[in-house]
Protein backbone atom coordinates (compact mmCIF):
# COMPACT_ATOMS: atom_id res chain seq x y z
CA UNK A 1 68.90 -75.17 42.22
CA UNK A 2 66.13 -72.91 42.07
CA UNK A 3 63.78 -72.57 45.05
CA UNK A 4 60.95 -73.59 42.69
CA UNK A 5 62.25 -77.40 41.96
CA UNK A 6 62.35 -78.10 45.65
CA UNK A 7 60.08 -80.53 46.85
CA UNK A 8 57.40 -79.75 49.42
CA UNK A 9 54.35 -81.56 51.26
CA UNK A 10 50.50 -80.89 51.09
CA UNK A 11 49.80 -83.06 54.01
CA UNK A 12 51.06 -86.40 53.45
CA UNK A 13 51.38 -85.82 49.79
CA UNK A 14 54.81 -85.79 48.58
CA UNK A 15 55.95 -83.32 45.66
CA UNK A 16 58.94 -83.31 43.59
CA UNK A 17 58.50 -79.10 42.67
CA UNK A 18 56.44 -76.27 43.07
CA UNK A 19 54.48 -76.48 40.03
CA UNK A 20 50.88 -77.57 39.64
CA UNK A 21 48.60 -77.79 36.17
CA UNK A 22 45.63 -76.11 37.41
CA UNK A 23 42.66 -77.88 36.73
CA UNK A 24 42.08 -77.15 32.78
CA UNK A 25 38.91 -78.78 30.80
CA UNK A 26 40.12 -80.18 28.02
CA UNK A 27 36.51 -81.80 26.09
CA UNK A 28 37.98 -85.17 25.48
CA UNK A 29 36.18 -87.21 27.75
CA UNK A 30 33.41 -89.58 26.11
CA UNK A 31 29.67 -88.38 26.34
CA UNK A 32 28.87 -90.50 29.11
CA UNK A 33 31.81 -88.92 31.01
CA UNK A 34 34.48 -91.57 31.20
CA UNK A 35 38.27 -91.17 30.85
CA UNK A 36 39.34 -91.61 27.36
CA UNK A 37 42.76 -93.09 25.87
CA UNK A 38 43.35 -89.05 24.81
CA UNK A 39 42.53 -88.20 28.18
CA UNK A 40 45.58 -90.85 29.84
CA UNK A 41 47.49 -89.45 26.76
CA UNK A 42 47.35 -85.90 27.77
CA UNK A 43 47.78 -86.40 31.00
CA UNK A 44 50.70 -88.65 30.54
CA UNK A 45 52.22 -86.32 28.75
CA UNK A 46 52.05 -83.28 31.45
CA UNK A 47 53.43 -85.48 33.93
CA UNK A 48 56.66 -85.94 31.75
CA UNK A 49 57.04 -82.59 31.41
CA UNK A 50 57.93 -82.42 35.24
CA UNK A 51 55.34 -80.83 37.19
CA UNK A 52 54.65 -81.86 40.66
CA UNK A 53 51.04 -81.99 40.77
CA UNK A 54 48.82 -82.19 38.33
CA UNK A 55 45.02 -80.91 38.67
CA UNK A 56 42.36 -82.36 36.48
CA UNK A 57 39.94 -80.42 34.63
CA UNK A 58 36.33 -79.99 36.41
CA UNK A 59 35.15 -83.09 37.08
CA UNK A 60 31.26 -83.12 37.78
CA UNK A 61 29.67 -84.69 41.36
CA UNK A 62 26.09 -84.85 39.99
CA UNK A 63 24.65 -85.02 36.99
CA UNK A 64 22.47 -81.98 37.84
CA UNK A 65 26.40 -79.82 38.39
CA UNK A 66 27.20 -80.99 34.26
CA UNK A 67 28.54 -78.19 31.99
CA UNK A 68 30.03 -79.87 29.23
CA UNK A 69 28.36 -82.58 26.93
CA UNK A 70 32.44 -84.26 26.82
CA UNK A 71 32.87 -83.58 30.49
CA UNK A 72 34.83 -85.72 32.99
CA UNK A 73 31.87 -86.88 35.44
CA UNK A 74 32.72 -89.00 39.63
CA UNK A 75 28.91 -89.41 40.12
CA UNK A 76 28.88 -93.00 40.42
CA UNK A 77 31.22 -96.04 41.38
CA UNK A 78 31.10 -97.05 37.57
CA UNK A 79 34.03 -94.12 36.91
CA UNK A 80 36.37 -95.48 39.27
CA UNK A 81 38.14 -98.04 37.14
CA UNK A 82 38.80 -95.46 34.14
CA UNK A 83 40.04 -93.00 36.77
CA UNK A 84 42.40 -95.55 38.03
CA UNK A 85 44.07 -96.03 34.90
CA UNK A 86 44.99 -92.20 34.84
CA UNK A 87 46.17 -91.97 37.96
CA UNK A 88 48.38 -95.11 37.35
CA UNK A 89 49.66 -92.93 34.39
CA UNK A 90 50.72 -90.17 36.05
CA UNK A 91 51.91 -91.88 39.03
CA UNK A 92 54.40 -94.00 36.54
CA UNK A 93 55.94 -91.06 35.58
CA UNK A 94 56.34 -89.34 38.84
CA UNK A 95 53.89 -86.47 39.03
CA UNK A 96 50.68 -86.62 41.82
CA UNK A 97 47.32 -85.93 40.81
CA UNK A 98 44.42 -84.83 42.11
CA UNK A 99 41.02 -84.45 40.97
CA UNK A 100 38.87 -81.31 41.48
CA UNK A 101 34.94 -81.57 42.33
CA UNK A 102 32.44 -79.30 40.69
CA UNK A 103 29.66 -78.34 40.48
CA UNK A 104 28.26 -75.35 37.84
CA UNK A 105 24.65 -74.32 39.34
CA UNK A 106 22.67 -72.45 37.83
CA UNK A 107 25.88 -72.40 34.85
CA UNK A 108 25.07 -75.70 34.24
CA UNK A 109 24.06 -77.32 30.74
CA UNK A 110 22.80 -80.67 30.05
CA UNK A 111 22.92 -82.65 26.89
CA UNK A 112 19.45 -81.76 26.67
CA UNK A 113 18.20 -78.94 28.82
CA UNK A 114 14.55 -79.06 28.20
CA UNK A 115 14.39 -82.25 30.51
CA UNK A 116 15.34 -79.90 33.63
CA UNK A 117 16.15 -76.35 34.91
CA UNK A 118 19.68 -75.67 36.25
CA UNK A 119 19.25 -74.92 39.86
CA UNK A 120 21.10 -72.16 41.68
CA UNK A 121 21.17 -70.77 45.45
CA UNK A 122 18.35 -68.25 44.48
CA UNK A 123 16.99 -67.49 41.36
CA UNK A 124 16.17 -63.21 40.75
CA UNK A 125 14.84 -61.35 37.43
CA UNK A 126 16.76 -59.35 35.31
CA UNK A 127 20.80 -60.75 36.16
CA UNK A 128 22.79 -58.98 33.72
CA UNK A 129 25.63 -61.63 33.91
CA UNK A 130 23.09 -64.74 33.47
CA UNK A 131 20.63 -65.10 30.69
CA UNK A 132 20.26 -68.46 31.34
CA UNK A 133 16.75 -70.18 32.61
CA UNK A 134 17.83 -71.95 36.90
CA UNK A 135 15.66 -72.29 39.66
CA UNK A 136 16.18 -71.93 43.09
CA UNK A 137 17.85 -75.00 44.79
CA UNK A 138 15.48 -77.11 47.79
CA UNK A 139 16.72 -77.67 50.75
CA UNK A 140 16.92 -80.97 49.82
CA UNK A 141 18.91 -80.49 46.82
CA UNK A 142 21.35 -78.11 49.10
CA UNK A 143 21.57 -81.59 51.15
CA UNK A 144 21.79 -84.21 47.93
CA UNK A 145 24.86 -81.58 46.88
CA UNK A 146 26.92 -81.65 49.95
CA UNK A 147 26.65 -86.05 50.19
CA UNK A 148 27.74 -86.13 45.85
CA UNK A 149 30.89 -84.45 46.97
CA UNK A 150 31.53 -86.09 49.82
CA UNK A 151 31.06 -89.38 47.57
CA UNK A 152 33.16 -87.82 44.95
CA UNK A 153 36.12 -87.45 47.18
CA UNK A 154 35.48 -90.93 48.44
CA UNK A 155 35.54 -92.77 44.69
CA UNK A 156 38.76 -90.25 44.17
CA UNK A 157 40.68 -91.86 46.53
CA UNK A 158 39.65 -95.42 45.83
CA UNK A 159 40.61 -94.38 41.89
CA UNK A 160 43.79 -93.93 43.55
CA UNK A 161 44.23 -89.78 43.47
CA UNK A 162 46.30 -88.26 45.80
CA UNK A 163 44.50 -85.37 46.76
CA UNK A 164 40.73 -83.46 46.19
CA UNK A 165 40.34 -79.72 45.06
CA UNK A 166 36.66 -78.23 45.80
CA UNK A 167 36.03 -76.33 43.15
CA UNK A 168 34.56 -72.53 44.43
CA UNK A 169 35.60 -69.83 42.21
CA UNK A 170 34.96 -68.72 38.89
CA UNK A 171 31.17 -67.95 38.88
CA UNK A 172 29.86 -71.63 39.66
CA UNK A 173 27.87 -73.20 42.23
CA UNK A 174 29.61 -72.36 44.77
CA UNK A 175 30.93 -68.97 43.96
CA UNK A 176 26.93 -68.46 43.87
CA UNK A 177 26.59 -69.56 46.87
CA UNK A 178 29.17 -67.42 48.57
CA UNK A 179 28.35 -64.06 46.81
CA UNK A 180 25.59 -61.58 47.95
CA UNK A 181 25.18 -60.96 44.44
CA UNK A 182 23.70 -63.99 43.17
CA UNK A 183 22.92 -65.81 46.98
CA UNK A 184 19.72 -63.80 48.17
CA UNK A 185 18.50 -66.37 49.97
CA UNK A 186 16.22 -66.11 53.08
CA UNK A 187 17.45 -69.08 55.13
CA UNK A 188 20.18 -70.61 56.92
CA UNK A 189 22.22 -71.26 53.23
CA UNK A 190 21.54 -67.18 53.00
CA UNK A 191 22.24 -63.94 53.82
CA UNK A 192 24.91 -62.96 56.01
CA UNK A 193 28.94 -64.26 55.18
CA UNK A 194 28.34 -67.20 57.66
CA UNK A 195 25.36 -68.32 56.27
CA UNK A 196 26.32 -68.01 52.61
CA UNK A 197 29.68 -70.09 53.35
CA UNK A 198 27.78 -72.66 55.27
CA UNK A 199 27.36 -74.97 52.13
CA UNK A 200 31.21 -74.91 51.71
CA UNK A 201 31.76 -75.99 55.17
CA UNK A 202 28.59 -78.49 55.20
CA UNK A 203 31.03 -79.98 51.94
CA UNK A 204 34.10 -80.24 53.08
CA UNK A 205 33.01 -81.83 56.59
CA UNK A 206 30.91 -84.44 54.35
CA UNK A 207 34.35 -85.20 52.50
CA UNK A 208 36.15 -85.70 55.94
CA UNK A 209 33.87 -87.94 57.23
CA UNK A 210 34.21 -90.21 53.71
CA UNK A 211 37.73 -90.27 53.19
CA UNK A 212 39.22 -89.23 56.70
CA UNK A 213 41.71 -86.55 58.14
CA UNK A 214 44.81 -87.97 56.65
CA UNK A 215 43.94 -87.34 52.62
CA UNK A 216 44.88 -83.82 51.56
CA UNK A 217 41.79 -81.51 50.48
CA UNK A 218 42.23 -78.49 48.42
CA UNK A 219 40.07 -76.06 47.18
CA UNK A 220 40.11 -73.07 44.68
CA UNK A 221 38.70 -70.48 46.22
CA UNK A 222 36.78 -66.99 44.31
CA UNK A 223 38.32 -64.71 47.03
CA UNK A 224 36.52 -61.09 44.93
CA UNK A 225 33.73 -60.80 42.45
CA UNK A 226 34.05 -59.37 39.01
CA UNK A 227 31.81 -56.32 39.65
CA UNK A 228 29.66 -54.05 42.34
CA UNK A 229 27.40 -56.07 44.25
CA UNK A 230 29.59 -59.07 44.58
CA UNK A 231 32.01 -60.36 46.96
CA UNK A 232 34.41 -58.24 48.32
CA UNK A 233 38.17 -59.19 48.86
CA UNK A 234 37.68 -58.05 52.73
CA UNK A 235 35.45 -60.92 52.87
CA UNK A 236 37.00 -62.99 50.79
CA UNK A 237 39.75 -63.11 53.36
CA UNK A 238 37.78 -63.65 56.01
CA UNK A 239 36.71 -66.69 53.61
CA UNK A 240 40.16 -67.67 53.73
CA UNK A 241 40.32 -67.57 57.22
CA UNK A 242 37.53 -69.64 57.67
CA UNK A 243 38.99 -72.03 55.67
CA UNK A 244 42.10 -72.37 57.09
CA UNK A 245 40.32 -73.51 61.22
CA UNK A 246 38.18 -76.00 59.32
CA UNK A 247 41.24 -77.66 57.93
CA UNK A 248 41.74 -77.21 54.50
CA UNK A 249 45.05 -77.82 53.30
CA UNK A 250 46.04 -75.67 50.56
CA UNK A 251 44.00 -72.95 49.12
CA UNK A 252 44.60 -71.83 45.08
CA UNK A 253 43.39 -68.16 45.07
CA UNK A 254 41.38 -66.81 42.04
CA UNK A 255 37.85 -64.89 40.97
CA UNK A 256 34.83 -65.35 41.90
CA UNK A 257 31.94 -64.23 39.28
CA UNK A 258 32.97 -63.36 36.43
CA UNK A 259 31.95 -60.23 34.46
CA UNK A 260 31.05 -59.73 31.02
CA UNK A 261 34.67 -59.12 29.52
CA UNK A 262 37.81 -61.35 29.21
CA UNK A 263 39.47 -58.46 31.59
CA UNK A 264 36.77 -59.74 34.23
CA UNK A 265 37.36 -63.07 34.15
CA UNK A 266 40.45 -65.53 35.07
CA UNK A 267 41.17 -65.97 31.30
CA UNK A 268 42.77 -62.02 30.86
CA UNK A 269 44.06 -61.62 27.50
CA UNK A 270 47.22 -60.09 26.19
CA UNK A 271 49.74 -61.07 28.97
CA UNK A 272 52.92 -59.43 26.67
CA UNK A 273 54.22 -57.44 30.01
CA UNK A 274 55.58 -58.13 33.09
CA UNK A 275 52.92 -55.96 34.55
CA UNK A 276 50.50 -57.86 33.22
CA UNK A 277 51.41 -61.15 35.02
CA UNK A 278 50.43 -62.57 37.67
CA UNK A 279 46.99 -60.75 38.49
CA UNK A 280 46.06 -62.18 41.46
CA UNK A 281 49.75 -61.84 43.26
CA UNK A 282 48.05 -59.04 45.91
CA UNK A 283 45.73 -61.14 47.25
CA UNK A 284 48.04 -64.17 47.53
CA UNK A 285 50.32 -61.86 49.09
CA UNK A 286 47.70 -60.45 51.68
CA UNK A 287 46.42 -63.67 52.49
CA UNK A 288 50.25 -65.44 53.02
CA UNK A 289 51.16 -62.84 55.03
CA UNK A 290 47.66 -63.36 57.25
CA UNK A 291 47.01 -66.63 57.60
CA UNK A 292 49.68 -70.04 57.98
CA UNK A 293 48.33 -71.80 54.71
CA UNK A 294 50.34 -73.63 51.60
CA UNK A 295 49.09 -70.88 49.00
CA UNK A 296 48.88 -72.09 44.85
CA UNK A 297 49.00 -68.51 42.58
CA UNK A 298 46.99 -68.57 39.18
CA UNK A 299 46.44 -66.14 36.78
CA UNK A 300 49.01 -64.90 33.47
CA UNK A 301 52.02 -66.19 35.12
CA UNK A 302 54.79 -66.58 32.42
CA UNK A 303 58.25 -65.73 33.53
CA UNK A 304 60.53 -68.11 35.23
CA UNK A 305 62.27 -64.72 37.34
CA UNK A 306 59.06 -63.39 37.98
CA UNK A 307 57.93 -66.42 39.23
CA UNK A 308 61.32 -67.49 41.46
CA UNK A 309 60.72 -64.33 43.25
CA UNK A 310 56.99 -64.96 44.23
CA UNK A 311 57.89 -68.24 46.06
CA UNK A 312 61.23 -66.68 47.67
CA UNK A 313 59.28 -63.57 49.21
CA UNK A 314 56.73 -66.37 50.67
CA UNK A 315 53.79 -64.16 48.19
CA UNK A 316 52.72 -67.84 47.43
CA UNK A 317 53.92 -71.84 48.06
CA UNK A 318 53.26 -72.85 44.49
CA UNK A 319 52.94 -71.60 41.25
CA UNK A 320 49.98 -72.82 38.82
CA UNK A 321 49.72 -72.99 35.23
CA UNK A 322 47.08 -73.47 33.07
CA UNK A 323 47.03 -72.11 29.32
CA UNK A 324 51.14 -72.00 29.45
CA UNK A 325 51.08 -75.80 29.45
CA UNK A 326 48.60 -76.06 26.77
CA UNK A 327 51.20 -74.94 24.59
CA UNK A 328 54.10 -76.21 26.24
CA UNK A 329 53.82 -79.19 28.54
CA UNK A 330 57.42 -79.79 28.55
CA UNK A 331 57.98 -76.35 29.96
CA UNK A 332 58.82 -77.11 33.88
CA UNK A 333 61.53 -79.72 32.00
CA UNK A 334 62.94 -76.89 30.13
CA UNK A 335 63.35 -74.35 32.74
CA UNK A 336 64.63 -77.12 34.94
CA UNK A 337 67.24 -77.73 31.82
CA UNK A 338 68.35 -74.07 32.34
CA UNK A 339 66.22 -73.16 29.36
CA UNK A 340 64.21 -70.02 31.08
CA UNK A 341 62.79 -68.83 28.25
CA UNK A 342 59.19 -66.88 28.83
CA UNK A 343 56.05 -69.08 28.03
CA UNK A 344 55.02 -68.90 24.35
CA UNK A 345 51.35 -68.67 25.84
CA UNK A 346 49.91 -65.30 24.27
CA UNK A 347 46.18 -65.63 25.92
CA UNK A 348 44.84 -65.37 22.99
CA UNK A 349 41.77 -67.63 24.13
CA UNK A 350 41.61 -69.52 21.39
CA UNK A 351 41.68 -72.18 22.87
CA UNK A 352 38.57 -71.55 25.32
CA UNK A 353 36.92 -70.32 22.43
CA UNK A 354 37.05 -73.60 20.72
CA UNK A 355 36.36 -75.62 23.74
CA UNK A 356 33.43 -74.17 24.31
CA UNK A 357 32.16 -75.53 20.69
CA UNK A 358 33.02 -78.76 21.69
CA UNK A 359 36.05 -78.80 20.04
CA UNK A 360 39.00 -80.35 21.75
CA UNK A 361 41.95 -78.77 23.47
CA UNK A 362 44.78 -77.48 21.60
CA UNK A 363 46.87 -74.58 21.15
CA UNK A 364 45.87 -72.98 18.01
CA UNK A 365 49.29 -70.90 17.43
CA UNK A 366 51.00 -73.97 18.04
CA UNK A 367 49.22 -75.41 15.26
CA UNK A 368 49.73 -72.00 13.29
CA UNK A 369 53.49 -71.65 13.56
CA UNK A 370 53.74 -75.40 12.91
CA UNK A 371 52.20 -74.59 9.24
């Protein structure tokens, strides 16, 4: 059997393989942010297609962090219920789920965003990568912040999830935070790589204290920056490292801010070569070799040989999927089958595209070759 259907921990969380859905929005949550029938439907089905864990799509801790108008929201007890029936669902078919926290900052957009500005760590003139109106967070909204996620993780686990992933990558809040680019800040919450990670530590020891030391917490973490000015990989290991003595207990390794092009971004397009796979496989590799941490790689992975040999050279503990499974949920049951054919996913981005009209997910060559 290969290495990659052999169950491992994350903590006291059991899994059946090494394959996790990263967390993928998918726009079919209602407008108030509760869990739809689609929703349990979707999820359902990803769970019989045999991955281990399952990551939902960004799932907002305050209203203020919403970027989405059909967007998945844990900022009060009234989601629990719904949430419990989709755990139930995937738990029934034998896959573990976990729900990751987020927050957009200054990315965020409200249903209607002349009631408020999106705040941000610091807001500056003239950001070529954000045309968008924010202010600069209060220390009291810093604080408000840290307590929603700690009370996120807290209704997660009464919902009946088996596990939290902090979302800090990809050019939200918290990537904002963390970069010197966008985190100019005069304060404690500000300037040097202590101070700009201090909000990520203030977080996860707010989680600890509401849900204790025994539930597994996660986080996706923007380890480099898209462009000059940003966060560098030499401190986005130190990052890592940081991570690692507070406690965390798996880290899924991916960008930080994103840059103007699909190339600078986590959603790279025209992944038709080996060499084209699996983008951010150096810095798993330099931080696995570094630091003792379960490690989750993201980013155009797409052949089953390509991705046995990752996990045997210890380069990472678990592979992640994301647009793959769009098109394929059944995949991990195929290759388990024998069946290693290479993922039909062709990053086109179609489906991001779409998503962000409010469409729905769906694979749109999926629906093309069906025709």
């Amino acid at each position: 059997m290969s290495i990659l259907f052999e169950p491992l921990k994350i903590k006291n969380m059991d899994l059946r393989n090494r394959f996790v859905r990263s967390a993928t929005y998918d726009g079919c949550a209602d407008k108030s942010g509760y869990v739809t029938k689609t929703q349990i439907d979707l999820y359902s089905t990803l769970a019989e297609g045999g991955l281990g864990l399952i990551i939902t799509g960004i799932t907002y801790v305050h209203p203020m962090g919403q970027i989405f108008r059909f967007q998945n929201s844990i900022a009060g007890d009234e989601f629990i219920h719904e949430f419990e029936r989709l755990t139930a669902a995937v738990h029934r078919r034998g896959a573990k789920i976990a729900i990751q926290l987020f927050h957009a900052g200054r990315e965020a957009r409200f249903p209607d965003p002349k009631d408020r500005l999106p705040i941000g760590p610091s807001f500056f003139e003239n950001d070529p990568y954000c045309k968008a109106q924010y202010r600069t967070m209060t220390l009291n909204e810093i604080q408000k912040t840290v307590s929603a996620f700690g009370d996120g993780a807290r209704r997660a686990r009464e919902a009946g999830f088996d596990a939290v992933q902090i979302h800090a990558a990809h050019g939200y809040l918290l990537s904002q935070f963390l970069s010197p680019f966008t985190n100019r800040r005069h304060d404690e919450w500000g300037g040097n790589l202590e101070n700009r990670l201090r909000i990520h530590h203030a977080i996860y020891e707010d989680i600890r204290g509401k849900i204790g030391k025994d539930y597994p917490v996660l986080i996706k973490i923007g380890v480099q920056d898209a462009y000059p000015g940003g966060l560098e990989f030499s401190e986005g290991k130190l990052v890592a490292k940081s991570l690692v003595e507070w406690g965390l207990d798996a880290l899924e390794i991916s960008l930080g801010l994103r840059g103007l092009s699909y190339e600078e971004t986590e959603f790279r397009t025209k992944i038709d070569r080996p060499d084209r796979e699996a983008y951010y496989r150096n810095w798993c590799r330099d931080i696995k070799k570094e630091l003792d941490i379960l490690v989750m790689m993201v980013g155009g992975l797409r052949n089953f040989e390509l991705l046995e040999e990752i996990v045997q050279k210890k380069e990472s503990d678990f592979i992640s999927l994301s647009r793959p499974l769009i098109r394929e949920p059944n995949i991990i049951n195929d290759w388990k089958r024998g069946d290693r054919h290479r993922a039909k996913c062709i990053s086109c981005n179609k489906c991001l595209e779409e998503l962000r009209r409010g469409e729905k997910l769906r694979c749109f060559q999926e629906e093309k070759a069906a025709q």
